[in-house]
Protein backbone atom coordinates (compact mmCIF):
# COMPACT_ATOMS: atom_id res chain seq x y z
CA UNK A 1 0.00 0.00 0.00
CA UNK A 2 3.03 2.09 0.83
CA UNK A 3 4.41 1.63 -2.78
CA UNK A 4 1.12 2.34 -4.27
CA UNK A 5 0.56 5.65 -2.59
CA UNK A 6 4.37 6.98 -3.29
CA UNK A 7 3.82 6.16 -7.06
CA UNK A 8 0.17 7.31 -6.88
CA UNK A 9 2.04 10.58 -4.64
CA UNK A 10 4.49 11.11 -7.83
CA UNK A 11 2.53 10.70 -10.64
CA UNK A 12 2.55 14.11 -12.90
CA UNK A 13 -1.30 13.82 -13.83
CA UNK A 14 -1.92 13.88 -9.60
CA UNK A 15 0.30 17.08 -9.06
CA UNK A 16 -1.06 19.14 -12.27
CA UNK A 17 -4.38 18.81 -10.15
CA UNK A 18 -2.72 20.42 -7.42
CA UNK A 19 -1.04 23.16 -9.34
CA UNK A 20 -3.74 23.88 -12.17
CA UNK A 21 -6.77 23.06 -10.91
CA UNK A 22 -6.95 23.51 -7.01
CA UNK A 23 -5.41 27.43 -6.83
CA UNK A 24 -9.06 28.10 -8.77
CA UNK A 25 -11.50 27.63 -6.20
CA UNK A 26 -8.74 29.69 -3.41
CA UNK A 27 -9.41 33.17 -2.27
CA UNK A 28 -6.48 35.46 -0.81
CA UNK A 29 -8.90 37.56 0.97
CA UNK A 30 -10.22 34.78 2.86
CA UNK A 31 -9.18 34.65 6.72
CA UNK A 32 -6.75 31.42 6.02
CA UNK A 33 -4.04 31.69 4.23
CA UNK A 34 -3.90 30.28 0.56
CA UNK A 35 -1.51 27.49 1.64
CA UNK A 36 -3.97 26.31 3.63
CA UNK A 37 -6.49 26.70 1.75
CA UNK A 38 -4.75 24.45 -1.61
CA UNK A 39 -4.16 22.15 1.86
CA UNK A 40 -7.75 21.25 2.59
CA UNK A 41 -8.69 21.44 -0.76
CA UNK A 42 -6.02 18.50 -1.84
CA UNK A 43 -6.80 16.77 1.50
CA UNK A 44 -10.66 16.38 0.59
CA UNK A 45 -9.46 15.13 -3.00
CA UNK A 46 -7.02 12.76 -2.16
CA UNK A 47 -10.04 11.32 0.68
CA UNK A 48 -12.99 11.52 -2.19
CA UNK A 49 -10.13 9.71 -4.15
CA UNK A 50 -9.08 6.86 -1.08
CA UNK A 51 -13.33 6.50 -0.98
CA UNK A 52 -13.95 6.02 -4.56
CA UNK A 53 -11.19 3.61 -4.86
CA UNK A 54 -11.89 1.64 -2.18
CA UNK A 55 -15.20 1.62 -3.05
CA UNK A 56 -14.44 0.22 -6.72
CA UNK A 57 -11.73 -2.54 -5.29
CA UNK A 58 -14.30 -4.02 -3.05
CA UNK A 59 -16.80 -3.76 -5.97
CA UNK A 60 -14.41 -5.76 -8.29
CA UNK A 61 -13.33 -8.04 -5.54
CA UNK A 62 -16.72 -8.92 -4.72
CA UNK A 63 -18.14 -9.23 -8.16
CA UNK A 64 -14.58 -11.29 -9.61
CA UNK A 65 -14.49 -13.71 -6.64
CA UNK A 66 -18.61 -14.96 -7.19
CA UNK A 67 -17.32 -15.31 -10.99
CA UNK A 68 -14.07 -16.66 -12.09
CA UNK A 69 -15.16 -17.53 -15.51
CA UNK A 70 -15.75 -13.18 -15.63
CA UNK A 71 -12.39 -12.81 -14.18
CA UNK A 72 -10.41 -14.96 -16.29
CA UNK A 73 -12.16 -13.43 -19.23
CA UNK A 74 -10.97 -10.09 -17.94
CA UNK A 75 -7.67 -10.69 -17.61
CA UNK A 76 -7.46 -11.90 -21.30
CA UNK A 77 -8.88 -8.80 -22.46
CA UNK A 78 -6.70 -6.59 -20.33
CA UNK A 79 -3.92 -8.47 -21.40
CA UNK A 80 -4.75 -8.44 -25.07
CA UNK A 81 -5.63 -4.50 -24.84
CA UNK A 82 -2.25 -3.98 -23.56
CA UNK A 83 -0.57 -5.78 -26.41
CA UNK A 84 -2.85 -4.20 -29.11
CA UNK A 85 -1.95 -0.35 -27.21
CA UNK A 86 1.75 -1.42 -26.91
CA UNK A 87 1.67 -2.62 -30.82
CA UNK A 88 0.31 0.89 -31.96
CA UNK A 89 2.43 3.15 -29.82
CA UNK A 90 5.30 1.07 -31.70
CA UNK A 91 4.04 1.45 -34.86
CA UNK A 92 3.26 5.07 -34.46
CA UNK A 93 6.78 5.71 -33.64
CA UNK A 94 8.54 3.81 -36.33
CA UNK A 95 5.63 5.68 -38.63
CA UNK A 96 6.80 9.42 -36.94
């Protein structure tokens, strides 16, 4: 879990939120200042964030475990997605 939150912590898209979305909904003329402010406001994502997640892992625990057939069949067509993404970014590059 430890792992999963540092790469989750460092991931670009997760700190553009911070920096290019959050410093919107901030005002300097409030009483706090706007440190604290971008500090709430990323503290209430990153909890709305733990919630939803959670939410969807126990969902998709839950619903894989009653079905293995549905799971197996899952992990074929994540796998084979994967391969057919990989197979295009290569072939866009050799293309560029």
């Amino acid at each position: 879990m430890v792992k999963g939150v540092g790469v989750s912590g460092l991931n670009p898209k997760g700190l553009l939120i911070f920096v290019a979305l959050l410093p919107q909904f901030t005002n300097p003329q409030w009483r706090w200042p706007v440190a604290g402010q971008i500090g709430v406001l990323g503290l209430t994502f990153t909890l709305t964030c733990a919630v939803f997640y959670l939410c969807l892992g126990r969902l998709a625990r839950t619903v894989l475990h009653a079905r293995p057939a549905a799971a197996r069949a899952l992990s074929r067509f994540s796998g084979a997605a994967m391969v057919v993404i990989g197979g295009t970014l290569v072939a866009e590059r050799l293309t560029s």
